[in-house]
C-alpha atoms as a PDB file:
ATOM      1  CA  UNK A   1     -36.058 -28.068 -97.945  1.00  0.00           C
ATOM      2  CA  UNK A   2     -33.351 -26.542 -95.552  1.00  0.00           C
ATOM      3  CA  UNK A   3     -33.770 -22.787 -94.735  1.00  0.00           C
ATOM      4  CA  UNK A   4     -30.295 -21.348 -93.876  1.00  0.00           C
ATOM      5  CA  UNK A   5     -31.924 -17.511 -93.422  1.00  0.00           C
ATOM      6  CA  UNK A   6     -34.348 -15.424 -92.744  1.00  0.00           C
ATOM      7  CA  UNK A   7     -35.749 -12.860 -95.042  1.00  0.00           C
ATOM      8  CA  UNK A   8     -38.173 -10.061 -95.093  1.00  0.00           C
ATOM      9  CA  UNK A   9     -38.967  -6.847 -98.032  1.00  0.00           C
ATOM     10  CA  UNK A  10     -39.051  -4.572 -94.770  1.00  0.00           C
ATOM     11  CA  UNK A  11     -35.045  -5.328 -94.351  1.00  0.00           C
ATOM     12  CA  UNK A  12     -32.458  -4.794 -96.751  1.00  0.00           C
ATOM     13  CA  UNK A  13     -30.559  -7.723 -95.352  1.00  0.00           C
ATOM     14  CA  UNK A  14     -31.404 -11.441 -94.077  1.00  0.00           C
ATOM     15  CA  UNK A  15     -30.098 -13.321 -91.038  1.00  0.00           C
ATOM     16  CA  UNK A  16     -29.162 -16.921 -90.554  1.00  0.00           C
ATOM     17  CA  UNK A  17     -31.749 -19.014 -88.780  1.00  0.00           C
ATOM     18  CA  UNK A  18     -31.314 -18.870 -84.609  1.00  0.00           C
ATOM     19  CA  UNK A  19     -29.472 -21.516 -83.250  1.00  0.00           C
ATOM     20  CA  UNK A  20     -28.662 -23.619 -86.233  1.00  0.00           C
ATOM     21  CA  UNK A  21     -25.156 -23.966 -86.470  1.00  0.00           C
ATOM     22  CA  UNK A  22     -23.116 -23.142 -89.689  1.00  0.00           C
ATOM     23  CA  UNK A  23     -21.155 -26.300 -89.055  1.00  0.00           C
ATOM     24  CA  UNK A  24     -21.479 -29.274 -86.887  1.00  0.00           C
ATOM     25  CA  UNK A  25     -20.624 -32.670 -86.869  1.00  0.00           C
ATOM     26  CA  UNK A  26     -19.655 -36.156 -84.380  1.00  0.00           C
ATOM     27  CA  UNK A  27     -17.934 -39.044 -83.557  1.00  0.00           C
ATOM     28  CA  UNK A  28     -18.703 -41.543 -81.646  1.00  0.00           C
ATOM     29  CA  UNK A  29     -16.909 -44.533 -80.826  1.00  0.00           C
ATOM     30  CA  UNK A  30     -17.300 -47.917 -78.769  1.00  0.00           C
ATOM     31  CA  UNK A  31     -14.704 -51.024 -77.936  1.00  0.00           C
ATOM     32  CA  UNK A  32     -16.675 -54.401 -76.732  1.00  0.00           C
ATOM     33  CA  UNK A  33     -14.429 -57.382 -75.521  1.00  0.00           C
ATOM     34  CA  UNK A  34     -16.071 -60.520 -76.797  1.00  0.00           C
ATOM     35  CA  UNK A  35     -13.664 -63.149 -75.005  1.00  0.00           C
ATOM     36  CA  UNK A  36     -11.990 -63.510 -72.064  1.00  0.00           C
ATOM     37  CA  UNK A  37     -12.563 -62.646 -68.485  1.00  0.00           C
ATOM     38  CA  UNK A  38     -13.708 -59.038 -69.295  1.00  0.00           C
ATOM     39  CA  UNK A  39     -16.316 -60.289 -71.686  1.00  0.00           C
ATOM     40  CA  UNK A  40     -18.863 -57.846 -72.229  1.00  0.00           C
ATOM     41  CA  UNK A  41     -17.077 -54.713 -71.281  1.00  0.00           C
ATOM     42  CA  UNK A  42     -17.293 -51.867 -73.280  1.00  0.00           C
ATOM     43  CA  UNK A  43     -15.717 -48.491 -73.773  1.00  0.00           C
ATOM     44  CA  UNK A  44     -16.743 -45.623 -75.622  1.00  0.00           C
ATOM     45  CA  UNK A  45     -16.021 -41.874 -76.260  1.00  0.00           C
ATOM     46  CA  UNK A  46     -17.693 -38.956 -78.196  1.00  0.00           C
ATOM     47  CA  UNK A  47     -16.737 -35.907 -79.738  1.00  0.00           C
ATOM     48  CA  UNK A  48     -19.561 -33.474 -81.047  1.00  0.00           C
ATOM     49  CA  UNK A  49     -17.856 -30.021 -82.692  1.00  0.00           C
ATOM     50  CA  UNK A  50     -20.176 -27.250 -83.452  1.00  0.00           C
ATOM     51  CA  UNK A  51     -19.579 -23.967 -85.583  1.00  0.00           C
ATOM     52  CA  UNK A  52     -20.949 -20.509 -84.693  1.00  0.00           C
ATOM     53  CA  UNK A  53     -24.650 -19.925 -84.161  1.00  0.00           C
ATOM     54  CA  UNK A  54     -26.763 -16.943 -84.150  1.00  0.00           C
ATOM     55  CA  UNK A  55     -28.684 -16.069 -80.854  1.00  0.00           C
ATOM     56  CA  UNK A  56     -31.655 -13.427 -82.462  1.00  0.00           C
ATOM     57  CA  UNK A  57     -33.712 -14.914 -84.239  1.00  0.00           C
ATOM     58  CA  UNK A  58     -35.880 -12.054 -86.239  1.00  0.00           C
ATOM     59  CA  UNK A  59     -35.143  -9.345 -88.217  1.00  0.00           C
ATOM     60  CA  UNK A  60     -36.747  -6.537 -86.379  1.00  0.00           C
ATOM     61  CA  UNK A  61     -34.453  -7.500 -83.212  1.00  0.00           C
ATOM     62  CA  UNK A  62     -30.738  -8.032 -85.107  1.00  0.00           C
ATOM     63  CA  UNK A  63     -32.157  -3.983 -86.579  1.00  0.00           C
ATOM     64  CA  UNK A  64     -32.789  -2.889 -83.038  1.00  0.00           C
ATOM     65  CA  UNK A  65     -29.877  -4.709 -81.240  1.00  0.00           C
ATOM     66  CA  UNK A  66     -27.057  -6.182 -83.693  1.00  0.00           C
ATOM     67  CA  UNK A  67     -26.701  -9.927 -83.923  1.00  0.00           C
ATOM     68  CA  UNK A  68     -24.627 -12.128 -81.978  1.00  0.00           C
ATOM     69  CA  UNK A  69     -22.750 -14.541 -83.223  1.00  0.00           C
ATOM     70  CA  UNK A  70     -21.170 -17.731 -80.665  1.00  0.00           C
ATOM     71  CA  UNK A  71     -21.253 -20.921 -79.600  1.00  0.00           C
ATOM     72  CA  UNK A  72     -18.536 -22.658 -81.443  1.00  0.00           C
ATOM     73  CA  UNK A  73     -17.808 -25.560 -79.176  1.00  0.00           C
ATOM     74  CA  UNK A  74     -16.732 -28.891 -78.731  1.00  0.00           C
ATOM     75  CA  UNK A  75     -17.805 -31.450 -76.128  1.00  0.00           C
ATOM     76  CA  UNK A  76     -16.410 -34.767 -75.260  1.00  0.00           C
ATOM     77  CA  UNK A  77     -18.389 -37.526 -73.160  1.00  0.00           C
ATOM     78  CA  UNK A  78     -16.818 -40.553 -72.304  1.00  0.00           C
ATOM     79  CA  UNK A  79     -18.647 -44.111 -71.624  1.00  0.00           C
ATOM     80  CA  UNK A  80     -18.094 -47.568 -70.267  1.00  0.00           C
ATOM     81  CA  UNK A  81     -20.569 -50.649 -69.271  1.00  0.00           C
ATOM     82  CA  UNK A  82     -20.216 -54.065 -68.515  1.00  0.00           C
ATOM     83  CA  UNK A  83     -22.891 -56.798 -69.154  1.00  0.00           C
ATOM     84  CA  UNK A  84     -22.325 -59.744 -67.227  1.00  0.00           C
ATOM     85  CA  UNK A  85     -23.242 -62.599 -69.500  1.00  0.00           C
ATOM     86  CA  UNK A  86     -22.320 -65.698 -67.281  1.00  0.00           C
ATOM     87  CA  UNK A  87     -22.312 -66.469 -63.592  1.00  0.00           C
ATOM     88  CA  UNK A  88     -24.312 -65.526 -60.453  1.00  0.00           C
ATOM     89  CA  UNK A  89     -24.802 -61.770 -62.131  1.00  0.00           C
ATOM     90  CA  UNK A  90     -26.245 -62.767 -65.547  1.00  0.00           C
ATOM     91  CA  UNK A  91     -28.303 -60.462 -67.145  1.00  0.00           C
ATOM     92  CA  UNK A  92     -26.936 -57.357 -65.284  1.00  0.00           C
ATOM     93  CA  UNK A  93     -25.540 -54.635 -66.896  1.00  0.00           C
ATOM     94  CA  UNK A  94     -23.972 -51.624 -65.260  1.00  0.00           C
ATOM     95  CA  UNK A  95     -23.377 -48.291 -67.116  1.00  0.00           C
ATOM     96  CA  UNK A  96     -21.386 -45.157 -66.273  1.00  0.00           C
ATOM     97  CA  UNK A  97     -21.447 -41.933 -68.738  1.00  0.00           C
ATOM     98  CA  UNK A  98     -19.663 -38.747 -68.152  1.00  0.00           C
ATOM     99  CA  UNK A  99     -20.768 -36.116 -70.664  1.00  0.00           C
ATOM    100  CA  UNK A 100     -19.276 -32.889 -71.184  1.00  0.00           C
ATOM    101  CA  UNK A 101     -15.873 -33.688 -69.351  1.00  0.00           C
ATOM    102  CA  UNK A 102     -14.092 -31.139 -69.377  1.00  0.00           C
ATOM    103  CA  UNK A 103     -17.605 -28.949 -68.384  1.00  0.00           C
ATOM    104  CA  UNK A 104     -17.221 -26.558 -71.604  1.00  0.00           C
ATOM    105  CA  UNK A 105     -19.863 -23.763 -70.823  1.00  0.00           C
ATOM    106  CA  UNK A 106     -22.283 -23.217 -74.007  1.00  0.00           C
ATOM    107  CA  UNK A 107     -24.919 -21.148 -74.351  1.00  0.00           C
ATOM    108  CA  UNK A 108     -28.179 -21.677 -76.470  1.00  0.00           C
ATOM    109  CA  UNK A 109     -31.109 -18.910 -77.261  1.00  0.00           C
ATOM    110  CA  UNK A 110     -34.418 -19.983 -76.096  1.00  0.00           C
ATOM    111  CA  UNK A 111     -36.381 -16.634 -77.241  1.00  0.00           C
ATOM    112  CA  UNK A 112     -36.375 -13.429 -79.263  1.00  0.00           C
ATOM    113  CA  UNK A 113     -34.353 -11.253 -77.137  1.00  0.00           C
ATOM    114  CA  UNK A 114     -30.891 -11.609 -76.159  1.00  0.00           C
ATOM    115  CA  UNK A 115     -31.038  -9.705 -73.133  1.00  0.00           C
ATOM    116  CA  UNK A 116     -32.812 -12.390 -71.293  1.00  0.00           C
ATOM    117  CA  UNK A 117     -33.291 -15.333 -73.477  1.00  0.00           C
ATOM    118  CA  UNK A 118     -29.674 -16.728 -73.576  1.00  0.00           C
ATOM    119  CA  UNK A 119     -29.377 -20.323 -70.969  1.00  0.00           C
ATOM    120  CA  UNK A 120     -26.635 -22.264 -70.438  1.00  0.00           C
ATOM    121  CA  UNK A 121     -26.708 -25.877 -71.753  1.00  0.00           C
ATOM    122  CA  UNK A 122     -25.973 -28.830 -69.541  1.00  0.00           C
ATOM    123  CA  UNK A 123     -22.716 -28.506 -67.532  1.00  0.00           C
ATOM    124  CA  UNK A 124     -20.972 -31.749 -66.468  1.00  0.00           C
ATOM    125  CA  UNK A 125     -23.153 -34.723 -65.990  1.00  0.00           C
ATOM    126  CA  UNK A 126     -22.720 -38.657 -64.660  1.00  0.00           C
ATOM    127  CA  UNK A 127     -24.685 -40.901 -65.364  1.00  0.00           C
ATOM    128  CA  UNK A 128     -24.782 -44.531 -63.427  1.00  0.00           C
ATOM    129  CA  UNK A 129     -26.997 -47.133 -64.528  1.00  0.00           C
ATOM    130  CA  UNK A 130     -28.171 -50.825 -63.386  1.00  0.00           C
ATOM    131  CA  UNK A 131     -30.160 -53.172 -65.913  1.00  0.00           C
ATOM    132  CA  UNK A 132     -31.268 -56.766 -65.702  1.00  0.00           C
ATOM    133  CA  UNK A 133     -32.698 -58.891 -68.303  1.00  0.00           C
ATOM    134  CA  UNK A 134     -34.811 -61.716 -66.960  1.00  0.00           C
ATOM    135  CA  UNK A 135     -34.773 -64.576 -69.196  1.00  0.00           C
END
C-alpha cells in the first residue's frame, strides 16, 4: 500500500509524506556500435524530472512552522564507454559518466525541522572507470 499523507485526530488537516515527490519519472538511453572500427563504444544520456516535494515531515512542525513545498527539478547525466573486444587491449573497458551536467542545485530534507535539516544533493560529478575481464 502507498501512503501519499500523513494524518492525525489532533490536526484538522493532513500533509503529504516528506520527500516523496508528487511526480517523478526517467529516461534513460544508450547507443552500442556492434561493427566496425568503433566496436564496442557506447553512448548514453539520462533525464530524471521530479515534481514538488514537501520538506516537514510531521504534523506538529507544518502547525508550528508552515510547510514548504520545492524541489521540482530535472537532472541530466550523460555517459560513454568503450570495451575493447579485440587486439592487444581485450577485455578492457573504460567508462566516463558526468551526472548532473548542468550542476542543478536540489535540496532534500534529512530531518524534522527545516531550519537545519535541509542538504544539498550531489552537485556535478565525473566519474572515470577502468575494467578488465580476464578470460
Amino acid at each position: 500500500m502507498l501512503f501519499r499523507s500523513v494524518s492525525d485526530p489532533n490536526f484538522n488537516f493532513t500533509v503529504p509524506v516528506a520527500t516523496v515527490p508528487k511526480h517523478q519519472g526517467a529516461v534513460f538511453l544508450s547507443y552500442e556500435l556492434l561493427k566496425g572500427t568503433l566496436n564496442g563504444l557506447r553512448i548514453g544520456g539520462s533525464v530524471v524530472s521530479v515534481g514538488n516535494y514537501t520538506f516537514v515531515r510531521s504534523l506538529r512542525n507544518v502547525n508550528r512552522f508552515g510547510q514548504l513545498y520545492s524541489g521540482a527539478h530535472t537532472l541530466v547525466g550523460l555517459n560513454v564507454s568503450y570495451l575493447a573486444e579485440t587486439g592487444w587491449a581485450q577485455g578492457l573497458e573504460i567508462s566516463l559518466s558526468a551526472n548532473n551536467i548542468f550542476d542543478k542545485k536540489v535540496f532534500v530534507s534529512k530531518e524534522d525541522h527545516p531550519g537545519f535539516a535541509i542538504t544539498r544533493e550531489n552537485p556535478r560529478t565525473y566519474v572515470l572507470g577502468l575494467r578488465y575481464k580476464i578470460k
